[in-house]
Protein backbone atom coordinates (compact mmCIF):
# COMPACT_ATOMS: atom_id res chain seq x y z
CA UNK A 1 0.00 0.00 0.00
CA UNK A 2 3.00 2.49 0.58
CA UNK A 3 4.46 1.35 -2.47
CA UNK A 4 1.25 2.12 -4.11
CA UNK A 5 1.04 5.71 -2.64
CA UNK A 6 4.35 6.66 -3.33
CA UNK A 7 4.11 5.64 -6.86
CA UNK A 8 0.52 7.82 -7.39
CA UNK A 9 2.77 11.09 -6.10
CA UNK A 10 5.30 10.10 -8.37
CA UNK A 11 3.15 9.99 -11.25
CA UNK A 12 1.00 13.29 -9.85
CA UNK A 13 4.73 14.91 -10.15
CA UNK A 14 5.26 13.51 -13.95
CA UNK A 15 1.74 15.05 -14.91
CA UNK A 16 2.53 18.46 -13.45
CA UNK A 17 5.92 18.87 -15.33
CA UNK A 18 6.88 18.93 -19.62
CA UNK A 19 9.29 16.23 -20.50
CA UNK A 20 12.46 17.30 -20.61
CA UNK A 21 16.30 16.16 -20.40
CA UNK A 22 17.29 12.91 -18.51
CA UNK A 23 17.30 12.75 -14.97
CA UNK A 24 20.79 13.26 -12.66
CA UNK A 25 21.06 10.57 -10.86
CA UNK A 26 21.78 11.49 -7.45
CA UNK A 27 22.15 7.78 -6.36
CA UNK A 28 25.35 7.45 -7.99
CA UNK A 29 26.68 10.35 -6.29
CA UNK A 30 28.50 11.69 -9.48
CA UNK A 31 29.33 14.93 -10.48
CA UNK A 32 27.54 15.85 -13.70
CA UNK A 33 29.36 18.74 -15.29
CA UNK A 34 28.70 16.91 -18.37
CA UNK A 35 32.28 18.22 -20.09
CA UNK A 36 34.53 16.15 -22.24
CA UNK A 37 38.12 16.82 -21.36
CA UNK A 38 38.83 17.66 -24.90
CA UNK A 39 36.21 20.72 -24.48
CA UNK A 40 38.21 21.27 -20.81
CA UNK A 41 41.32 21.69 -22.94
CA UNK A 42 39.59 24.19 -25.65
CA UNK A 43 38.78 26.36 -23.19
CA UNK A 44 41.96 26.59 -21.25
CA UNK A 45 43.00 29.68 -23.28
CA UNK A 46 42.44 33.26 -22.73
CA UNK A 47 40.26 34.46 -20.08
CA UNK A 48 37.64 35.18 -22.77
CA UNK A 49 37.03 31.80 -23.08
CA UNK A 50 37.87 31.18 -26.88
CA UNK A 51 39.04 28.51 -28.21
CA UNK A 52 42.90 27.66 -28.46
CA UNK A 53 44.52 29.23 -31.94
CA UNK A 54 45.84 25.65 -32.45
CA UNK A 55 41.96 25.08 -33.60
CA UNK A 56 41.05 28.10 -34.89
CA UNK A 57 41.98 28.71 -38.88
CA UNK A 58 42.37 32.59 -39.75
CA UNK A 59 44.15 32.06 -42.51
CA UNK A 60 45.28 29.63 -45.53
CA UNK A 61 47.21 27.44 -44.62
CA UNK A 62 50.25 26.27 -46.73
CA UNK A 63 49.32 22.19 -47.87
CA UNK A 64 51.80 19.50 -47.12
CA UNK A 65 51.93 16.65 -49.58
CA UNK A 66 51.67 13.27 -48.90
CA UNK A 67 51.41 9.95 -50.17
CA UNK A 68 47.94 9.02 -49.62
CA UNK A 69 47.11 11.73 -52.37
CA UNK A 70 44.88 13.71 -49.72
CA UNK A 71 44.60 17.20 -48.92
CA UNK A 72 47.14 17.59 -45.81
CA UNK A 73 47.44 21.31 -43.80
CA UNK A 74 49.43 22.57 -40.44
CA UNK A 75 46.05 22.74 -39.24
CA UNK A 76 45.84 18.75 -39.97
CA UNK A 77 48.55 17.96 -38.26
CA UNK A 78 48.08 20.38 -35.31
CA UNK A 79 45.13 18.63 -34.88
CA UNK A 80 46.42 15.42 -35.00
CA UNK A 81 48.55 15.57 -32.38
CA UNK A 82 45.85 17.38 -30.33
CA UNK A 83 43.97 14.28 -30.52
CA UNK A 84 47.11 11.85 -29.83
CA UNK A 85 46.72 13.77 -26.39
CA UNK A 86 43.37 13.24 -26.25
CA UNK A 87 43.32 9.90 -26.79
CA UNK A 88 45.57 9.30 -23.99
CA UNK A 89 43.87 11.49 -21.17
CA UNK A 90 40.78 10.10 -22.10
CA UNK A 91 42.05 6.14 -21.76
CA UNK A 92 43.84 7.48 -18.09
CA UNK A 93 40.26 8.15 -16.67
CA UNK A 94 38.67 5.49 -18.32
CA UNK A 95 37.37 3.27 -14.86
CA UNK A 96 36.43 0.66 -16.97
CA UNK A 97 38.71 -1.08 -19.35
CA UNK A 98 36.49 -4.16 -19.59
CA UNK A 99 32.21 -3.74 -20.06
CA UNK A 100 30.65 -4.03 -16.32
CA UNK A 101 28.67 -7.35 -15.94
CA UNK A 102 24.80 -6.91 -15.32
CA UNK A 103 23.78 -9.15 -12.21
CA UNK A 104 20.66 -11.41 -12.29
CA UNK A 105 21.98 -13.20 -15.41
CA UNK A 106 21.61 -11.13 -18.10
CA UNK A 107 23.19 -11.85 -21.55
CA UNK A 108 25.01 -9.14 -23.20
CA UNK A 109 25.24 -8.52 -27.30
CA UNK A 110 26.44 -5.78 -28.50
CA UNK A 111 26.07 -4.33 -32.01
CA UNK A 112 28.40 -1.12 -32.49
CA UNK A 113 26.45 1.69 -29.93
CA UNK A 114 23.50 -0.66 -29.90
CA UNK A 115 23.17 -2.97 -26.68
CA UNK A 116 21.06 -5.93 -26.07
CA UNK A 117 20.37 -7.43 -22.72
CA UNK A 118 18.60 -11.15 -22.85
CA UNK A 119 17.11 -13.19 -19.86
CA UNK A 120 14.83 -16.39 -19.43
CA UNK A 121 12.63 -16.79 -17.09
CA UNK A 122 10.19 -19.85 -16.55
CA UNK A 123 9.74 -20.19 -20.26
CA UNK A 124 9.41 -15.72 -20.74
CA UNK A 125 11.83 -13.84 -22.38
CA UNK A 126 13.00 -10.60 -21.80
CA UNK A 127 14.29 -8.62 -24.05
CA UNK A 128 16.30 -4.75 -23.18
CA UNK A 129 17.42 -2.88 -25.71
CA UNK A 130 19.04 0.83 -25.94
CA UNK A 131 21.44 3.04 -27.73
CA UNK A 132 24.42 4.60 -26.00
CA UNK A 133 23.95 7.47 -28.63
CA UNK A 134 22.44 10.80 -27.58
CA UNK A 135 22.44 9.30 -23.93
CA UNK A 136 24.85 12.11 -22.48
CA UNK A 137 22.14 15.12 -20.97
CA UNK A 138 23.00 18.51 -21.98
CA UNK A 139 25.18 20.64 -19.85
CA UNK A 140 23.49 22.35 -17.38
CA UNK A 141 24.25 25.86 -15.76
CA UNK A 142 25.90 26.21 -12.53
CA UNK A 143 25.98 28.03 -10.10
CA UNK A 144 29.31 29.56 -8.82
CA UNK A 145 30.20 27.91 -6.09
CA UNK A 146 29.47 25.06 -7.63
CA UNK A 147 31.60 25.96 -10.73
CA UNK A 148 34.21 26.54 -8.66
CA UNK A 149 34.02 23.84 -6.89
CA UNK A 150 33.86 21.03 -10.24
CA UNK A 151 37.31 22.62 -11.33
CA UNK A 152 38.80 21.23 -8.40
CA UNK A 153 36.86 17.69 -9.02
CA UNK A 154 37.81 15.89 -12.42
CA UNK A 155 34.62 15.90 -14.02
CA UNK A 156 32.66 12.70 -14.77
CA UNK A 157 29.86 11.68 -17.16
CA UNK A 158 26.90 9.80 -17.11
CA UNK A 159 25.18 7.90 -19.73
CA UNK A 160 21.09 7.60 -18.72
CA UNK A 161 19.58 6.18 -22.25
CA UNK A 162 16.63 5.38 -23.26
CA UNK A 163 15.55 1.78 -22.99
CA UNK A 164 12.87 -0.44 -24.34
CA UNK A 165 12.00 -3.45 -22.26
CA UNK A 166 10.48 -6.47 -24.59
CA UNK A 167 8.22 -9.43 -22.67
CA UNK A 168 7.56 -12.64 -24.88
CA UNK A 169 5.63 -15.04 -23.65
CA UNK A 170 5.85 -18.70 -24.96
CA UNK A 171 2.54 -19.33 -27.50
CA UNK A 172 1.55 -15.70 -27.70
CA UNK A 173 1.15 -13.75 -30.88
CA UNK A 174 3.00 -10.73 -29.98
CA UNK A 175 5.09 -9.05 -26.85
CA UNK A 176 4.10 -6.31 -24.61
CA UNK A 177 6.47 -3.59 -24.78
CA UNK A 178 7.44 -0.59 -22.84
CA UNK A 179 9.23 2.28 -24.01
CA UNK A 180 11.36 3.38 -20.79
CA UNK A 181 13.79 6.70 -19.90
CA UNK A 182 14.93 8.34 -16.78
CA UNK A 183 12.74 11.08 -16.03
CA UNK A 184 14.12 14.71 -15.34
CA UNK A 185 13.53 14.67 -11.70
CA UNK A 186 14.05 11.97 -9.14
CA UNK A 187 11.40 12.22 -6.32
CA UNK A 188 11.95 10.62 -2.65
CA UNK A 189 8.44 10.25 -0.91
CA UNK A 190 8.50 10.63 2.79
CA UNK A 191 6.21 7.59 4.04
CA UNK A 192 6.36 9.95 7.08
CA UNK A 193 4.16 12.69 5.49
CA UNK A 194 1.63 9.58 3.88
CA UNK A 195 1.66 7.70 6.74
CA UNK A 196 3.21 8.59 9.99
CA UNK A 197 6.85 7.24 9.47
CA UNK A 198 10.18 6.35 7.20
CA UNK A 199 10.84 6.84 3.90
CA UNK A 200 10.96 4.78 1.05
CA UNK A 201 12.96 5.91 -2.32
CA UNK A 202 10.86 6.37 -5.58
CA UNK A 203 11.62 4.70 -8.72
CA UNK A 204 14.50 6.07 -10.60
CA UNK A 205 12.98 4.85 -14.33
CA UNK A 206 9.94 5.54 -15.50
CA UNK A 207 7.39 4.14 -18.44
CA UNK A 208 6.57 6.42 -21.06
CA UNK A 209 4.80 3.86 -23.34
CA UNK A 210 3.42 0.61 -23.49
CA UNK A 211 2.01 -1.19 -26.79
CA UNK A 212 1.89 -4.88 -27.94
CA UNK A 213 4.21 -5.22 -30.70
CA UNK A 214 5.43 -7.83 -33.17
CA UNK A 215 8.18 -9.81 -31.17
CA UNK A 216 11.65 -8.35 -32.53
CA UNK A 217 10.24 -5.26 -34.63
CA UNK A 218 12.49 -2.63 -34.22
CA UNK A 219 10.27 -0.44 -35.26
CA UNK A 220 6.88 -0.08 -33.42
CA UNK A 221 3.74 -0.40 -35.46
CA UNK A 222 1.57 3.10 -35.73
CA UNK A 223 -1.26 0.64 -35.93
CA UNK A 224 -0.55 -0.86 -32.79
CA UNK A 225 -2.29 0.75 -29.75
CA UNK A 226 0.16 2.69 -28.00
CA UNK A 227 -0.69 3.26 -24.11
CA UNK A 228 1.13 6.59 -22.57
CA UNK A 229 1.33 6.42 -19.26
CA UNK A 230 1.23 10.65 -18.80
CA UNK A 231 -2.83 10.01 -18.27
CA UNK A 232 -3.08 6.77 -17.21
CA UNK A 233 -4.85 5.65 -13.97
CA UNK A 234 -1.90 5.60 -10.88
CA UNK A 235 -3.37 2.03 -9.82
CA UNK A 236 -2.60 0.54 -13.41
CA UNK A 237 0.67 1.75 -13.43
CA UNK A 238 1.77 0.64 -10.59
CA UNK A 239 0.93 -2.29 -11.61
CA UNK A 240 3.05 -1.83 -14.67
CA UNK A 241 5.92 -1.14 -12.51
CA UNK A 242 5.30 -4.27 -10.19
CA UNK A 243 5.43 -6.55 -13.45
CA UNK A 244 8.70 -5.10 -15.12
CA UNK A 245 9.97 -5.79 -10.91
CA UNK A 246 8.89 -9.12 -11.08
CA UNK A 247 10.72 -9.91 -14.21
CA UNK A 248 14.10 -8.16 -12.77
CA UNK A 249 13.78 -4.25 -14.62
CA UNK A 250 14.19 -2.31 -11.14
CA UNK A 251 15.60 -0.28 -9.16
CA UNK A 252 18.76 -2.36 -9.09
CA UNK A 253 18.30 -3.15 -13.06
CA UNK A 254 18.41 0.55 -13.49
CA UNK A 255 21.37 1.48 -11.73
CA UNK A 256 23.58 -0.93 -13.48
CA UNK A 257 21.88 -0.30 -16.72
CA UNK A 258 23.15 3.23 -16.01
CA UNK A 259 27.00 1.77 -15.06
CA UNK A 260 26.99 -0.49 -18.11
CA UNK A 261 26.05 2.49 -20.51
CA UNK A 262 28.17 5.35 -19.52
CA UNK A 263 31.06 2.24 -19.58
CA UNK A 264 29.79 1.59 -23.41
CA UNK A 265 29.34 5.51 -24.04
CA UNK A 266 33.30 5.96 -22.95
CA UNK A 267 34.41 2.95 -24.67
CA UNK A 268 32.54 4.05 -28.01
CA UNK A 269 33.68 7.75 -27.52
CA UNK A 270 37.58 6.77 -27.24
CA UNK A 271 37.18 4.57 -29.83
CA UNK A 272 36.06 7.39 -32.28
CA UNK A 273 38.32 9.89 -31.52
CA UNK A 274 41.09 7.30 -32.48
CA UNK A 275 38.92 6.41 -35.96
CA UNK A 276 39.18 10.56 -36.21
CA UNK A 277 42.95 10.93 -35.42
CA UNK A 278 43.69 7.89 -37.87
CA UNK A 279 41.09 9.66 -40.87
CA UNK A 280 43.19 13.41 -40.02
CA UNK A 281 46.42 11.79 -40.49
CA UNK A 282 45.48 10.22 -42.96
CA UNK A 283 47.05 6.72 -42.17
């Protein structure tokens, strides 16, 4: 019954505000500054804030030839061995050299920024799937103190993507699917202020959609009844909730969900800044 209450304020909360940005997940207890060090070093210039000359092209440059028969400048090769350095600050604050394993026996597959997670479960399968890409928020604005305070602190990033959550059931003609995302704010009921004492912690995912779809479409059918949850009764989607729970997409789910991505976001991001340095160079 708590459970239940918390999860009607939550979703009183969700009607009252426009969907916006992913939420900052406090739980991790991560500093979101949301910066790549390579946009750390651009702006280690002047105090005006532009960007270093090394980048900056004010003139025509002079062409250097080179055997691959393509176009080659000072500005190439300035960049080039901008992002040699790059490259290797990124890959020293890398905390994960190897993908983080997801507990409750999850199968991985990964397809370039695509990533699958599979479980069985007494004959069900379960299906997650999401995209790394576009799963950075935005920066947000600061206030001093706090500026001055993340220049002290290396700045980390967190990847909170959007994720699609596909249950087959053996014999059925299609799967019931719910379209997922962390929602901008993260809202801690007080059980004391419902009902006299403690305090439980909300859920830190929410549904945005539900449809039945084909099993394995990637995309969904527009002729498919699509359920969003923005005006649906609080009793039915709690019930929602307690059947993703049952099938292990929780709390727990969602936190390393969150550790596996911003692992996969990293790995994908170093790996194209080297695919950049090699095209620049030409090698």
């Amino acid at each position: 019954m708590l459970k239940s209450v918390s999860r009607a304020l939550q979703l009183a909360a969700r009607l009252s505000s426009a969907p916006s940005a992913p939420a900052i997940r406090p739980a991790l207890h991560l500093s979101r500054t949301f910066t790549r060090s390579i946009w750390s070093l651009s702006n280690s210039g002047p105090a005006s804030g532009s960007r270093p000359r090394l980048l900056t092209v004010t003139r025509a440059l002079p062409t250097v030839s080179c055997g691959c028969g393509s176009l080659h400048t000072e500005g190439d090769k300035a960049f080039g061995e901008f992002l040699t350095d790059e490259i290797k600050e990124e890959k020293k604050i890398q905390k994960n050299k190897s993908l983080p394993k997801m507990s409750g026996g999850w199968e991985l597959e990964l397809n370039g920024t695509e990533a699958k997670l599979i479980r069985s479960l007494s004959g069900e399968k379960v299906t997650i799937t999401f995209n790394v890409n576009n799963s950075i928020p935005p920066q947000l604005e600061e206030e001093p103190e706090q500026t001055q305070k993340g220049q002290e602190e290396e700045p980390e990033i967190v990847s909170t993507p959007n994720f699609v959550v596909e249950v087959t059931k053996p014999g059925a003609k299609n799967s019931l699917v719910f379209d997922c995302h962390f929602p901008e704010d993260e809202l801690f009921v007080s059980e004391q202020s419902a009902h006299g004492d403690g305090e439980e912690e909300s859920d830190i995912f929410a549904i945005r959609e539900v449809s039945f779809q084909p099993e394995g479409d990637v995309d969904w059918k527009e002729t498919s009844y699509t359920l969003n949850t923005d005006s649906l009764d609080w009793a039915l989607y709690d019930h929602l909730m307690d059947f993703l729970a049952d099938r292990g997409v929780d709390n727990t789910f969602a936190d390393e969900l969150m550790e596996l991505s911003t692992a996969l976001e990293h790995q994908e991001y170093i790996k194209f800044l080297e695919d950049l340095s090699t095209f620049v160079k030409c090698k």
